[in-house]
C-alpha atoms as a PDB file:
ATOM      1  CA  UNK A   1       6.534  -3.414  -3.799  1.00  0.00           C
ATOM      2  CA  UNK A   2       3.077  -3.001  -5.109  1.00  0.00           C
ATOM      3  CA  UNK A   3       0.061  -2.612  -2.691  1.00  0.00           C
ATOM      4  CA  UNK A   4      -3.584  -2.841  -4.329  1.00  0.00           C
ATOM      5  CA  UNK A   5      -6.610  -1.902  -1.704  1.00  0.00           C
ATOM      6  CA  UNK A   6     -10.688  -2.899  -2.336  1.00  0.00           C
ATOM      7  CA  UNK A   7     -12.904  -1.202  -0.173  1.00  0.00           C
ATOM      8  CA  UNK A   8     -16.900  -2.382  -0.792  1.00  0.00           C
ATOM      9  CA  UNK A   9     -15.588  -3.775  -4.028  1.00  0.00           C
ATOM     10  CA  UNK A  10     -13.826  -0.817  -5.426  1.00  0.00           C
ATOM     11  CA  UNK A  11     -10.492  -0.206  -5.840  1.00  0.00           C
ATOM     12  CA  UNK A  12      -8.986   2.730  -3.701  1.00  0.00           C
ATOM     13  CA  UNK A  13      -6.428   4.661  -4.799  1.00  0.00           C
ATOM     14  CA  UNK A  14      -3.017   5.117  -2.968  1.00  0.00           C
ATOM     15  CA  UNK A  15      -1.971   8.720  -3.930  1.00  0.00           C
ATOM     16  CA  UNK A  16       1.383   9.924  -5.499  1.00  0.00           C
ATOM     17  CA  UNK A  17       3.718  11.690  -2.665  1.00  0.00           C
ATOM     18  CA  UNK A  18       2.879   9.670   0.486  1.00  0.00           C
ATOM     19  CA  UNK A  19       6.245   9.969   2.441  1.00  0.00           C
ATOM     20  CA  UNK A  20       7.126  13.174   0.305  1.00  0.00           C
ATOM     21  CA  UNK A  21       7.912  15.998   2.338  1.00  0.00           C
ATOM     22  CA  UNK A  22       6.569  19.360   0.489  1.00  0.00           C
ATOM     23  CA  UNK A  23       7.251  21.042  -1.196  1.00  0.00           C
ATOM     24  CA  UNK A  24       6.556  18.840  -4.074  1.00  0.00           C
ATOM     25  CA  UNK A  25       7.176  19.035  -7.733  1.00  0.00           C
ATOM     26  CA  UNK A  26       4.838  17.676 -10.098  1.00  0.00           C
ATOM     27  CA  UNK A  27       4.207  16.782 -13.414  1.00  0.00           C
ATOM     28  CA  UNK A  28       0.652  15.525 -13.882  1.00  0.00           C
ATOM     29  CA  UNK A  29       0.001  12.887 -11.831  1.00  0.00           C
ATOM     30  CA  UNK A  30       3.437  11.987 -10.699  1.00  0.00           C
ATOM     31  CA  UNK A  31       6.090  13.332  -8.191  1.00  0.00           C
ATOM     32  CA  UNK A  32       9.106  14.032  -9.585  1.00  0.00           C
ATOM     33  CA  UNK A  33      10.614  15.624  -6.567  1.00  0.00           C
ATOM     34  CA  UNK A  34       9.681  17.130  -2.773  1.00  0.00           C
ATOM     35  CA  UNK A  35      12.177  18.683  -0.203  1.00  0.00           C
ATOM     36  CA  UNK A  36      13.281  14.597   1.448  1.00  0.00           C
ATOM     37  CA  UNK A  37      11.372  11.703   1.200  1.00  0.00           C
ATOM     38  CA  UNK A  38      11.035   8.710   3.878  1.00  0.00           C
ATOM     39  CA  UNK A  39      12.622   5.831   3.019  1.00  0.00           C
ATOM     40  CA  UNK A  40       8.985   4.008   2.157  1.00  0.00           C
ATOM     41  CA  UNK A  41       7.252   6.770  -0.722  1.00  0.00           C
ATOM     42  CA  UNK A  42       4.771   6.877  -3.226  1.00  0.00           C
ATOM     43  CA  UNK A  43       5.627   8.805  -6.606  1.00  0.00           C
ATOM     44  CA  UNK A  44       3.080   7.505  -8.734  1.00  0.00           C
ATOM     45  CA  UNK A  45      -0.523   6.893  -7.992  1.00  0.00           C
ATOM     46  CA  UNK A  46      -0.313   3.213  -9.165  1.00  0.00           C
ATOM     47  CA  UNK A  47       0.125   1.574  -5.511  1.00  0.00           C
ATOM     48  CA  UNK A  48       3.712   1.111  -6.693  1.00  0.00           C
ATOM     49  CA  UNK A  49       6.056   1.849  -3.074  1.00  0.00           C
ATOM     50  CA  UNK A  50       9.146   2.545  -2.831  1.00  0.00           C
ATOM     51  CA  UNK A  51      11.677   1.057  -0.250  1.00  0.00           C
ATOM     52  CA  UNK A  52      14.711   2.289   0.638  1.00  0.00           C
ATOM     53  CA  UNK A  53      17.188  -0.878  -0.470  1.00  0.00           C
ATOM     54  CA  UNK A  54      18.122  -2.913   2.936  1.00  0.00           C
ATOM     55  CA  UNK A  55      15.471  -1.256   4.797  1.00  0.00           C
ATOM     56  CA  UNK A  56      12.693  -3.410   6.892  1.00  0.00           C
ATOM     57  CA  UNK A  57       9.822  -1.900   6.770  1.00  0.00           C
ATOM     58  CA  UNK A  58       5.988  -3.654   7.728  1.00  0.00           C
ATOM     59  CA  UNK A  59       2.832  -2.595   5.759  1.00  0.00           C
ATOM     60  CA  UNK A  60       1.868  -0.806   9.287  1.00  0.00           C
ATOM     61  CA  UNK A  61       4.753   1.632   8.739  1.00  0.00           C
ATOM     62  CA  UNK A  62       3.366   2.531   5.388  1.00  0.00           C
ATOM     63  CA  UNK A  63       0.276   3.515   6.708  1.00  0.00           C
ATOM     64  CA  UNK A  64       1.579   5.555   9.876  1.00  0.00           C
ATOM     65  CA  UNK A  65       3.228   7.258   6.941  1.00  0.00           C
ATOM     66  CA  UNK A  66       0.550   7.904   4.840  1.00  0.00           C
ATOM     67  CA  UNK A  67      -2.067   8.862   7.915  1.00  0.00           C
ATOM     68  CA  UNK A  68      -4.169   6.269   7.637  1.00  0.00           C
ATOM     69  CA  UNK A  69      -5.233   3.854  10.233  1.00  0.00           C
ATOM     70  CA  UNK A  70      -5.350  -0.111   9.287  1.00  0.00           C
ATOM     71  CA  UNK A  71      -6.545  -2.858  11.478  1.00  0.00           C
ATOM     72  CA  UNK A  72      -8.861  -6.045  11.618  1.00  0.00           C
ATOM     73  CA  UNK A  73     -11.878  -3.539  11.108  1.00  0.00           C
ATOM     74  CA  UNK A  74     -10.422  -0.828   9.201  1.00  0.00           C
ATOM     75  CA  UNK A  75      -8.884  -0.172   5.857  1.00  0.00           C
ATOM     76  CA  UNK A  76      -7.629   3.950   5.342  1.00  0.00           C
ATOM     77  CA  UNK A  77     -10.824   5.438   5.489  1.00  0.00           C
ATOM     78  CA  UNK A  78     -13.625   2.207   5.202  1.00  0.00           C
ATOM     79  CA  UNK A  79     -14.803   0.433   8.620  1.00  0.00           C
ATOM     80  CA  UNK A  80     -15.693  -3.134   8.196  1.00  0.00           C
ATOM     81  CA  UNK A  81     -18.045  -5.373  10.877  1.00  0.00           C
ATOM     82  CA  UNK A  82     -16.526  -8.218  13.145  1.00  0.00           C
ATOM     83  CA  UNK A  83     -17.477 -10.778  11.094  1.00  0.00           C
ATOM     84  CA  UNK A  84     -15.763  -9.625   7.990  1.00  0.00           C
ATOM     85  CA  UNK A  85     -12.448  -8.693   9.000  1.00  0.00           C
ATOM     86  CA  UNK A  86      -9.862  -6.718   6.531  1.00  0.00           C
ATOM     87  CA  UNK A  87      -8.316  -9.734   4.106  1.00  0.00           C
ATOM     88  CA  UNK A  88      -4.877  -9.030   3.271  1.00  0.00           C
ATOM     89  CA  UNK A  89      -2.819 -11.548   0.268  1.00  0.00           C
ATOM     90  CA  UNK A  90       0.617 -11.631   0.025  1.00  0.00           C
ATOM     91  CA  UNK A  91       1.355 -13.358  -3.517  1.00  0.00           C
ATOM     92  CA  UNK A  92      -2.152 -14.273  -3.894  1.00  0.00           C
ATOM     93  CA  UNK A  93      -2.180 -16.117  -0.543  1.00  0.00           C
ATOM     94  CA  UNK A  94      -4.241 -15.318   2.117  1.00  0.00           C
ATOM     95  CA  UNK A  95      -2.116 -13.913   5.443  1.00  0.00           C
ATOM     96  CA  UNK A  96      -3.962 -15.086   8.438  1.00  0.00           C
ATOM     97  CA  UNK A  97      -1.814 -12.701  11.238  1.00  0.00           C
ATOM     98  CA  UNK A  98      -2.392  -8.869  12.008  1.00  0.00           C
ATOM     99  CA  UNK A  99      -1.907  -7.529   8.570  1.00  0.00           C
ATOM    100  CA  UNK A 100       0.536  -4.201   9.621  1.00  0.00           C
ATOM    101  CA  UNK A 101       2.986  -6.994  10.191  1.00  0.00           C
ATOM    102  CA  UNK A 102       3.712  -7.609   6.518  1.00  0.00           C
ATOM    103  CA  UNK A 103       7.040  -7.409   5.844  1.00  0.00           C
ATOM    104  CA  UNK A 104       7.377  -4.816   2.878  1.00  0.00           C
ATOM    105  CA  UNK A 105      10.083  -6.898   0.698  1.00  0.00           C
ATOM    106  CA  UNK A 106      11.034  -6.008  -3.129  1.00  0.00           C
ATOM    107  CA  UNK A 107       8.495  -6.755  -5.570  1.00  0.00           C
ATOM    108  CA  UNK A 108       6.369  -8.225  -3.132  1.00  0.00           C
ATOM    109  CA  UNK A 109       2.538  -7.874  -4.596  1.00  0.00           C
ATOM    110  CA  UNK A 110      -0.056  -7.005  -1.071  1.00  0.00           C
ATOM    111  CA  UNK A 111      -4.059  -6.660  -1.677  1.00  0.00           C
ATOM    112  CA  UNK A 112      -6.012  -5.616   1.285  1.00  0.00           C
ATOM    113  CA  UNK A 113      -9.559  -6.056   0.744  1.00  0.00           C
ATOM    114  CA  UNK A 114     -12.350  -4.976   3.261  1.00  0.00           C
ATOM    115  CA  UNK A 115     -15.959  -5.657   1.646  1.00  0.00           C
ATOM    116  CA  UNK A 116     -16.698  -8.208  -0.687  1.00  0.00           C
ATOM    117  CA  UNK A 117     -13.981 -11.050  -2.186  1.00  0.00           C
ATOM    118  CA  UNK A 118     -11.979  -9.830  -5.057  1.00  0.00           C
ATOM    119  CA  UNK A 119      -9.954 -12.414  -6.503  1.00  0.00           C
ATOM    120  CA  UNK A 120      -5.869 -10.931  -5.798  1.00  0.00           C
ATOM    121  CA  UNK A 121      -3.747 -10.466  -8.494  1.00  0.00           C
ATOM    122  CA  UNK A 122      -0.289 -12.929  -7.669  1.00  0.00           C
ATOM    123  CA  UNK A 123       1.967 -10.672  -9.147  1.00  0.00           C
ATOM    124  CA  UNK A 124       2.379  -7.130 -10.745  1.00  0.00           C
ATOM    125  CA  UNK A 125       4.325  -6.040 -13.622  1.00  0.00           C
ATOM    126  CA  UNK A 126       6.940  -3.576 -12.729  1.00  0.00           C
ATOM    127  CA  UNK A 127       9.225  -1.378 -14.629  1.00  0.00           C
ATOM    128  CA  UNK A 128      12.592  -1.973 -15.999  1.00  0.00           C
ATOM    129  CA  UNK A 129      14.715  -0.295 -13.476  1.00  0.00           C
ATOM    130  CA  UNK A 130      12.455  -1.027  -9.873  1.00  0.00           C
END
């Protein structure tokens, strides 16, 4: 699945290794291996996660993983007021319940957005072979 975050209009970057256990191994960028993985990891900094086939996983699970707290008025590291609650898209349409419920599913396409509108991408373009 591919999960794209916006925080005050910026894009914020999901790191490569999130659910790698260290040590790591990498070549630039990229993890190309770690002492066990959870079945949700990052290897690429791209937003690009990776699910364990037949797994059921929620977006709130990702982000226990990766140590990062999300709610209605908080998105990893950026707070948001009560008025302008965290958005979250699924597919380019607007989910209206708590957004750690999201079912991560295979090539699903999430944006979470606290700050300012930015219109969501639908869809993402992944590699042969994902």
């Amino acid at each position: 699945m591919h999960l794209e975050l916006f925080a005050r209009g910026h894009v914020v970057a999901i790191p490569a290794g999130v659910g790698v256990a260290p040590p790591e191994r990498r070549r630039g960028a990229y993890v190309v291996a770690g002492h066990c993985s959870y079945p949700l990891r990052t290897l690429e900094p791209t937003g690009v996660i990776e699910v364990r086939a037949r797994a059921l996983f929620k977006l709130g699970d990702f982000f226990a993983i990766w140590r990062q707290p999300l709610s209605r008025h908080q998105l990893a590291g950026f707070r948001v007021s009560p008025r302008t609650p965290v958005r979250a898209y699924v597919g380019g349409r607007r989910w209206r319940r708590d957004i750690r419920l999201i079912p991560l599913a295979r090539h699903a396409q999430i944006v979470l957005e606290a700050g300012p509108y930015v219109p969501p991408h639908p869809s993402y373009g992944f590699p042969p072979g994902l």
